[in-house]
Protein backbone atom coordinates (compact mmCIF):
# COMPACT_ATOMS: atom_id res chain seq x y z
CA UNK A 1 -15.81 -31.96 36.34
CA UNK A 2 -15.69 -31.84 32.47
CA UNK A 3 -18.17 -33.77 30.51
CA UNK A 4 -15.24 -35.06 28.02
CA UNK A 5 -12.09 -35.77 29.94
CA UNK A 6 -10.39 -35.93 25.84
CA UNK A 7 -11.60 -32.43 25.50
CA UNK A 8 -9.57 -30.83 27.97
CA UNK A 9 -7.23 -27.87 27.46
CA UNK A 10 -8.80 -27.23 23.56
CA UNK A 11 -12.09 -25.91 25.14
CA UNK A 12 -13.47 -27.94 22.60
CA UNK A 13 -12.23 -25.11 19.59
CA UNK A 14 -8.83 -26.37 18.59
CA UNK A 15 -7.44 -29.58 17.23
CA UNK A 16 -3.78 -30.30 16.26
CA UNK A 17 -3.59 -31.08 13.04
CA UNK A 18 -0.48 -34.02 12.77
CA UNK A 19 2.25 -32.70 10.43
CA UNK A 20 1.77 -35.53 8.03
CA UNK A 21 -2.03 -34.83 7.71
CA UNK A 22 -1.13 -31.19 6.83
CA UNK A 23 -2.44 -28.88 3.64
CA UNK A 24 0.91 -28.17 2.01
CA UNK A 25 0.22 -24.37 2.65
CA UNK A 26 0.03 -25.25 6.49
CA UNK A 27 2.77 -27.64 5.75
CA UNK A 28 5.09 -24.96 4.65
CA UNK A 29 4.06 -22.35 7.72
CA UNK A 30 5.32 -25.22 9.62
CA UNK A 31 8.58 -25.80 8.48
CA UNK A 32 9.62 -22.30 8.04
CA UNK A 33 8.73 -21.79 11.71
CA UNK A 34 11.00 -24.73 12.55
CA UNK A 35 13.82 -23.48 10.32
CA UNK A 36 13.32 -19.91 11.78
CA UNK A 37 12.56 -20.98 15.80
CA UNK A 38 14.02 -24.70 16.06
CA UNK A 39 10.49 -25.54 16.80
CA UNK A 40 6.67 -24.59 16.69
CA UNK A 41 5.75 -23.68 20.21
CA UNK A 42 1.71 -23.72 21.53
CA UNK A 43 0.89 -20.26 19.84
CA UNK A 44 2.35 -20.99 16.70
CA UNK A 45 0.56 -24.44 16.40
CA UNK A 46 -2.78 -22.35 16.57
CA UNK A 47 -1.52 -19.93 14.02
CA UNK A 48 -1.05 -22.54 11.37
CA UNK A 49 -4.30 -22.17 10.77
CA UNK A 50 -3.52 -18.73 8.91
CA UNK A 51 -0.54 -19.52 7.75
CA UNK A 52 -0.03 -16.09 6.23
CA UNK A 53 -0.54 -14.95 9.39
CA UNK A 54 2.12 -17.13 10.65
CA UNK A 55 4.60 -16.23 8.28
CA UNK A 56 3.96 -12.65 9.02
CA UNK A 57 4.89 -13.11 12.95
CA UNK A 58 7.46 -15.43 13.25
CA UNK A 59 10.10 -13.65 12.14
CA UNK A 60 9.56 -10.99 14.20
CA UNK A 61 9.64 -12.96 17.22
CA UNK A 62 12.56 -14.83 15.73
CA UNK A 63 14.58 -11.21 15.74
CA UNK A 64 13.65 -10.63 19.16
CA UNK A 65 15.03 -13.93 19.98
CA UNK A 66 18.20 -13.93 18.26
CA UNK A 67 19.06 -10.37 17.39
CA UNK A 68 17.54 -8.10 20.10
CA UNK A 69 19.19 -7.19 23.21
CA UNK A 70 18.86 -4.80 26.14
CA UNK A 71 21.52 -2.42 26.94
């Protein structure tokens, strides 16, 4: 069925990039996810690739997380 059984799942686009092989930019997207979510879910791995753009969501889905309800 696929040509690559390794390749499944990435569509052949995305590779993880291990924590200890991180750029220190990406490196600090990373932990500040951790310290704001307790971990870096499958969206937020992707995102490390812009890590401003990372550091721009996160919180927000950290406050709907933590400090959001519905009455």
């Amino acid at each position: 069925m696929f040509e690559d059984p390794e390749d499944f799942g990435t569509f052949g686009r995305y590779v993880e990039t291990p924590v200890d092989a991180m750029p220190p930019e990406m490196r600090s997207a990373y932990e500040y996810t951790r310290r704001l979510r307790g971990l870096v879910p499958g969206p937020h791995k992707i995102w490390l690739a812009n890590p401003g753009l990372l550091t721009a969501i996160v919180p927000t889905g950290a406050y709907f997380q933590t400090d959001s309800s519905l009455s």
